[in-house]
C-alpha atoms as a PDB file:
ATOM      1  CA  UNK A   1     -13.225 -10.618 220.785  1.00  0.00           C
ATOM      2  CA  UNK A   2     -16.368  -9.158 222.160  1.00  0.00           C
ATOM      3  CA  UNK A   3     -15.361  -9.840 225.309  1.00  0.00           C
ATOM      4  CA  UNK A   4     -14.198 -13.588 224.424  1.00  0.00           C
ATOM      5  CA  UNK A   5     -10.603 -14.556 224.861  1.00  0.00           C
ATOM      6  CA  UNK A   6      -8.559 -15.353 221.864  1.00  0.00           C
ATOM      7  CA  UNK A   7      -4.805 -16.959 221.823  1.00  0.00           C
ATOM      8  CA  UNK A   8      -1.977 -14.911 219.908  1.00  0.00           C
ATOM      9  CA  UNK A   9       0.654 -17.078 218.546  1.00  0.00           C
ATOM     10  CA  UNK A  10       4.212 -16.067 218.218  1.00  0.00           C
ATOM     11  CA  UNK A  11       6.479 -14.357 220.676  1.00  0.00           C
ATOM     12  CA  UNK A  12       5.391 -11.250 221.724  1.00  0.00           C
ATOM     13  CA  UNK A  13       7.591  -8.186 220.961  1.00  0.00           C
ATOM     14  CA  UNK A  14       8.921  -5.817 223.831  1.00  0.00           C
ATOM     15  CA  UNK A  15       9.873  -1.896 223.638  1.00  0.00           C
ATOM     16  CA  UNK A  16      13.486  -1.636 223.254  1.00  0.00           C
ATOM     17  CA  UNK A  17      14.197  -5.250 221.486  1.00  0.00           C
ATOM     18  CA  UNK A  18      15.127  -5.186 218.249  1.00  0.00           C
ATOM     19  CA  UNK A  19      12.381  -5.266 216.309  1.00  0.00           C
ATOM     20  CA  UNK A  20      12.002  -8.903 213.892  1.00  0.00           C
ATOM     21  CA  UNK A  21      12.462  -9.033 210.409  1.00  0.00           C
ATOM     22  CA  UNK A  22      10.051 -10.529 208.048  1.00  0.00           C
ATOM     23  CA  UNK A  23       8.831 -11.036 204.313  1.00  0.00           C
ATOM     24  CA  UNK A  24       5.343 -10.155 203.609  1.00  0.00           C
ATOM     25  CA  UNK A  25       3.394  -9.594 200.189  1.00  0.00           C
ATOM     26  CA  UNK A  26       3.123  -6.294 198.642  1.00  0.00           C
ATOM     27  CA  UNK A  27       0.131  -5.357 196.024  1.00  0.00           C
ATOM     28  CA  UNK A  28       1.857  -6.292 193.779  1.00  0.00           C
ATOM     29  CA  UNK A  29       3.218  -9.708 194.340  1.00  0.00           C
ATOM     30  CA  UNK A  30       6.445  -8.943 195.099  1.00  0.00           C
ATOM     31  CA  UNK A  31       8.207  -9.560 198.389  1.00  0.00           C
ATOM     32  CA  UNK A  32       8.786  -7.003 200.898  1.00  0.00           C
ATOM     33  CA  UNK A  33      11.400  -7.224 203.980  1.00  0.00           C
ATOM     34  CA  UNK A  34      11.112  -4.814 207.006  1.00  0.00           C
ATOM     35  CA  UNK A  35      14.393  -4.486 206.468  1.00  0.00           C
ATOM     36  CA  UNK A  36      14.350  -2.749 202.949  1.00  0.00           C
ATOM     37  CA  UNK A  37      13.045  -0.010 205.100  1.00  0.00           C
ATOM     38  CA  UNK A  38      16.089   0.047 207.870  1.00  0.00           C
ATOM     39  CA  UNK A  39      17.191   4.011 207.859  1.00  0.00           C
ATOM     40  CA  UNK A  40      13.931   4.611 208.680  1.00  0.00           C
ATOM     41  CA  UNK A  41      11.190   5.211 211.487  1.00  0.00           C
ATOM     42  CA  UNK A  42       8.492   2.505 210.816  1.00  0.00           C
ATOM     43  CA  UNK A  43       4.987   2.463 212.256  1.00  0.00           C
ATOM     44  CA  UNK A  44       4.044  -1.238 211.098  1.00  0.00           C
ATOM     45  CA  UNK A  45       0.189  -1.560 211.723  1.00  0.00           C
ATOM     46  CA  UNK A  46      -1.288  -4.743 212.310  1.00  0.00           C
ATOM     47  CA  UNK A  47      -5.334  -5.316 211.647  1.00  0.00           C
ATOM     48  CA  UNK A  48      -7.196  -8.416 210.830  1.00  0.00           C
ATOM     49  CA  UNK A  49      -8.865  -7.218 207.689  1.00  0.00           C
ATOM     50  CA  UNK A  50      -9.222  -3.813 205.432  1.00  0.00           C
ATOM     51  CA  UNK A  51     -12.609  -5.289 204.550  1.00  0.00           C
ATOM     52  CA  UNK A  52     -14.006  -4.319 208.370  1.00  0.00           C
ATOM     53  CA  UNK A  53     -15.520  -1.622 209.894  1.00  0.00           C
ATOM     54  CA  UNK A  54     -12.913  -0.703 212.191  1.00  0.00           C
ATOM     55  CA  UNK A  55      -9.938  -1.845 210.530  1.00  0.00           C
ATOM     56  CA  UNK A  56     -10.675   0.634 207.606  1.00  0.00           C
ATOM     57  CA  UNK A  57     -11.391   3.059 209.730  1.00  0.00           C
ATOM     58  CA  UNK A  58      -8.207   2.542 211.350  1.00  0.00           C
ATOM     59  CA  UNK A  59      -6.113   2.401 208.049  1.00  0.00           C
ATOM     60  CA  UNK A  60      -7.799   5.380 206.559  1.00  0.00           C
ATOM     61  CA  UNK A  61      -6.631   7.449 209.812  1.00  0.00           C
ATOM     62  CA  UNK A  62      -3.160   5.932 209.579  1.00  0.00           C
ATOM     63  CA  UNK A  63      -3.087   6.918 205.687  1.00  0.00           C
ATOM     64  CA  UNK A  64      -3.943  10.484 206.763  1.00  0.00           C
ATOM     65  CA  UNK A  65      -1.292  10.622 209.633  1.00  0.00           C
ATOM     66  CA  UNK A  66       1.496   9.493 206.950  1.00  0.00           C
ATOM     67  CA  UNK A  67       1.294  12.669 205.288  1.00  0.00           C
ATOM     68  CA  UNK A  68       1.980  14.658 208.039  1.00  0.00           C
ATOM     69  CA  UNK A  69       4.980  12.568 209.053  1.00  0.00           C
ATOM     70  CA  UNK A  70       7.400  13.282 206.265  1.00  0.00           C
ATOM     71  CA  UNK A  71       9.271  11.135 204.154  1.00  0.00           C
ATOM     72  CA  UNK A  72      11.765   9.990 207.196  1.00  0.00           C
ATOM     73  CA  UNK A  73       8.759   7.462 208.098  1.00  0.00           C
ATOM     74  CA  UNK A  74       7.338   4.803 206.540  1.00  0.00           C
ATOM     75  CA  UNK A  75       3.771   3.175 207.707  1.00  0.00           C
ATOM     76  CA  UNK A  76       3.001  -0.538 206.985  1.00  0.00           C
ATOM     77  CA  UNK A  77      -0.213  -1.869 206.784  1.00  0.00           C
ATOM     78  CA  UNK A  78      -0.341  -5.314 207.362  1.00  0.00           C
ATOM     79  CA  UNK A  79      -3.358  -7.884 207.157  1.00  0.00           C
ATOM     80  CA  UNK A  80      -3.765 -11.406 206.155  1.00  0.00           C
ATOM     81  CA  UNK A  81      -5.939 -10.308 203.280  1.00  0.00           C
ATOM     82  CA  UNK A  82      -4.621 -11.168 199.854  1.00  0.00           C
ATOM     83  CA  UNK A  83      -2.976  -8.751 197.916  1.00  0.00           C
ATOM     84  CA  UNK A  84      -5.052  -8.126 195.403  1.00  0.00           C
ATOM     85  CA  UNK A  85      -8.130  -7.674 198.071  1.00  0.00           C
ATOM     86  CA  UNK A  86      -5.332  -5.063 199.463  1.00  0.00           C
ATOM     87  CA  UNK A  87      -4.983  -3.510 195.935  1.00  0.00           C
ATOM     88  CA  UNK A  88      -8.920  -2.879 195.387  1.00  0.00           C
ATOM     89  CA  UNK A  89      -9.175  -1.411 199.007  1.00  0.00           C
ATOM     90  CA  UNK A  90      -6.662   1.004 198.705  1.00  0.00           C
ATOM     91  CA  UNK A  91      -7.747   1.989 194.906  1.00  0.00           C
ATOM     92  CA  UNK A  92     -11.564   2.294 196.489  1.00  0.00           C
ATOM     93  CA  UNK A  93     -10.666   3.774 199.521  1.00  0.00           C
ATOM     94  CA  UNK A  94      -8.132   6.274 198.116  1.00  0.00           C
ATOM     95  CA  UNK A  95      -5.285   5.913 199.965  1.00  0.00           C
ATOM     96  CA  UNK A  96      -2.072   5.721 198.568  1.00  0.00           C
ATOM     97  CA  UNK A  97       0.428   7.201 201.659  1.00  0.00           C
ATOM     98  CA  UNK A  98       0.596   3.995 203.574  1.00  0.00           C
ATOM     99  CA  UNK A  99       2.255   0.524 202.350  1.00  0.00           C
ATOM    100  CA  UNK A 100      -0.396  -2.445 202.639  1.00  0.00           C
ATOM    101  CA  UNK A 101       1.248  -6.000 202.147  1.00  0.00           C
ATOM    102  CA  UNK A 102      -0.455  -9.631 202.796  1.00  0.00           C
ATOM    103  CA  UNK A 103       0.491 -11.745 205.564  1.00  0.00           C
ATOM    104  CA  UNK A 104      -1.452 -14.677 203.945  1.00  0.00           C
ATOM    105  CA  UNK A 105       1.328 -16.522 202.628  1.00  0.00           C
ATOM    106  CA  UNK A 106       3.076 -17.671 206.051  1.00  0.00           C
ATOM    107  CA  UNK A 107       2.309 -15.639 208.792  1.00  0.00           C
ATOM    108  CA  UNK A 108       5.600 -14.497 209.235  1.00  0.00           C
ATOM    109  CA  UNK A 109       4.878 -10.716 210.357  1.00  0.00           C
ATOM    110  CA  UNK A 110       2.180 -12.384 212.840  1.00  0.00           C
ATOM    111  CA  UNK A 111       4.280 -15.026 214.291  1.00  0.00           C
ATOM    112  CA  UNK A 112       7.184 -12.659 214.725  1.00  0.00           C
ATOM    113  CA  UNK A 113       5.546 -10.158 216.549  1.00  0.00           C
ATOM    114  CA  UNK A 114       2.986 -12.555 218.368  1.00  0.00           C
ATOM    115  CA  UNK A 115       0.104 -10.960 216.755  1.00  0.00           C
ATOM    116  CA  UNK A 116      -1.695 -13.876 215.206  1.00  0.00           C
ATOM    117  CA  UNK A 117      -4.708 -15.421 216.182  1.00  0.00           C
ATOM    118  CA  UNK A 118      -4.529 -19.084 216.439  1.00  0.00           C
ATOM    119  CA  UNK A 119      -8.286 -19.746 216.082  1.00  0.00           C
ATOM    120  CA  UNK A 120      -9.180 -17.466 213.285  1.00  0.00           C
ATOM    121  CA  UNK A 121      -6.048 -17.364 211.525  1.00  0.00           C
ATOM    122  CA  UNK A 122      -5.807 -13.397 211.034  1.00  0.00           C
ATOM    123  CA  UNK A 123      -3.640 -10.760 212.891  1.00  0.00           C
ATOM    124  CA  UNK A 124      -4.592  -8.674 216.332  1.00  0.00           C
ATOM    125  CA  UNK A 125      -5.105  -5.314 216.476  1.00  0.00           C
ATOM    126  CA  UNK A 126      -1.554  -4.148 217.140  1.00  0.00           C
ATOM    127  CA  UNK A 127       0.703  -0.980 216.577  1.00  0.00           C
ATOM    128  CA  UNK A 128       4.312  -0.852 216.268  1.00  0.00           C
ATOM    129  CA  UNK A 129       6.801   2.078 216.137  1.00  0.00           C
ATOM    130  CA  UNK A 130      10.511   0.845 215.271  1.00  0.00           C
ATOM    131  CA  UNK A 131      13.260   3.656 215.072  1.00  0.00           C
ATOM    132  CA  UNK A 132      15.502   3.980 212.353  1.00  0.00           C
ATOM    133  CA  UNK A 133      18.200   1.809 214.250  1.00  0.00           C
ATOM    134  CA  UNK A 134      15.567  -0.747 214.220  1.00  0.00           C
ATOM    135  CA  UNK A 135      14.564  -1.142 217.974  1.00  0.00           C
ATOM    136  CA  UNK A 136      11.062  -1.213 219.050  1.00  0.00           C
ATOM    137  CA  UNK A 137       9.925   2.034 220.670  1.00  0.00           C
ATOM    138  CA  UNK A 138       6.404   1.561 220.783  1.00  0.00           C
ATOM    139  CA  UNK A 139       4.169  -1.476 220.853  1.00  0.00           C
ATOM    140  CA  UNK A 140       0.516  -2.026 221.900  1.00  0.00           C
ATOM    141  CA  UNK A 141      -1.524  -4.733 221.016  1.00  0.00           C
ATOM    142  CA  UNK A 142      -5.238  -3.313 221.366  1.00  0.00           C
ATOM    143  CA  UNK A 143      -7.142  -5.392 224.202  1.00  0.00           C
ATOM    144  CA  UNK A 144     -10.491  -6.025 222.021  1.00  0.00           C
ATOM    145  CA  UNK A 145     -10.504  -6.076 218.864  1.00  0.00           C
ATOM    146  CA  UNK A 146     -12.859  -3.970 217.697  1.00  0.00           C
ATOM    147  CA  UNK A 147     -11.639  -1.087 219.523  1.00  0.00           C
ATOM    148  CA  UNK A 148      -8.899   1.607 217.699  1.00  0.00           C
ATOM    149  CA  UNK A 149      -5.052   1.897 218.856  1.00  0.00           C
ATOM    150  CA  UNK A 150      -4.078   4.875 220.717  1.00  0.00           C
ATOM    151  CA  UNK A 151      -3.379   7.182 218.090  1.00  0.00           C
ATOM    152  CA  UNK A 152      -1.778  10.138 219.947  1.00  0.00           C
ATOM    153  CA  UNK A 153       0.583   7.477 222.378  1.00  0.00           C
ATOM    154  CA  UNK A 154       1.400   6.236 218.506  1.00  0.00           C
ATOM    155  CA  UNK A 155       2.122   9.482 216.694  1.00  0.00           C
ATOM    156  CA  UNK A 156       3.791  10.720 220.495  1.00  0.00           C
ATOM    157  CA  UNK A 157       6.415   7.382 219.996  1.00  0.00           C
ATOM    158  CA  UNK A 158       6.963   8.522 216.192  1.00  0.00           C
ATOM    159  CA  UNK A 159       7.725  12.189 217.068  1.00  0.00           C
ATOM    160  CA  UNK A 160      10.648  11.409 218.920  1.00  0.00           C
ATOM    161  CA  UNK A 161      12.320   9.009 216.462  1.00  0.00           C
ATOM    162  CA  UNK A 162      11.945  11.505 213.778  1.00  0.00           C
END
């Protein structure tokens, strides 16, 4: 972070595993498993929080991108934020075409992609494209942290799933 190392936790995920399940929080309290999605692509975003500079930025562009990529893909947002922080973003920032849901509880979408910072306790900057037959066909986890994800390598991985 700023050009200070940081430790992920968790094992990291590798293009053409298949790609973890998990339960993470929607905005709504109720529980959501990547694999209510399976059938699917996924792009399952990881930032450390919606209330930053970058990681709105970020989520904003990925909201945009969803409706351009049809109803055959589904784009998680995922932060350790708490729901209903999630739930006053997305109502202030408008965006409604990408799926936001709270890691808070137990980590489980950071440990199971090895995304999650062991000394601040939120997720890496990390982007994840999973095909409909749930293998991983993209996956970058952005160097420093306040720089974006490679949005065209990202939409490129999606294009071919769909």
């Amino acid at each position: 972070m700023h050009g200070n190392p940081l430790h992920l936790a968790g094992r990291p995920v590798r293009v053409g595993e298949t790609a973890p399940d998990f339960t993470a929080l929607s905005n709504a309290l109720a529980e959501v498993r990547l694999g209510d999605s399976r059938g699917l692509v996924r792009v399952l975003v990881t930032v450390p929080s919606l209330d930053t500079p970058v990681c709105d930025l970020e989520a904003r562009r990925f909201n945009e991108e969803a409706a351009r990529l049809g109803t055959q893909v589904r784009v998680l947002v995922v932060s350790m934020d708490l729901p209903f922080a999630q739930r006053r973003w997305c109502g202030a920032a408008g965006v409604s075409g990408v799926e936001t849901l709270s890691d808070h509880r137990d980590a489980c979408v950071g440990l199971a992609y090895g995304v999650l910072i062991k000394e601040l306790r939120l997720l890496a900057r990390a982007v994840f494209v999973i095909g409909k037959d749930d293998k991983l066909a993209y996956a970058e986890v952005v160097p420093e942290i306040v720089h974006e994800p490679d949005y065209a390598a990202v939409l490129a991985a999606v294009k071919e799933l769909v």
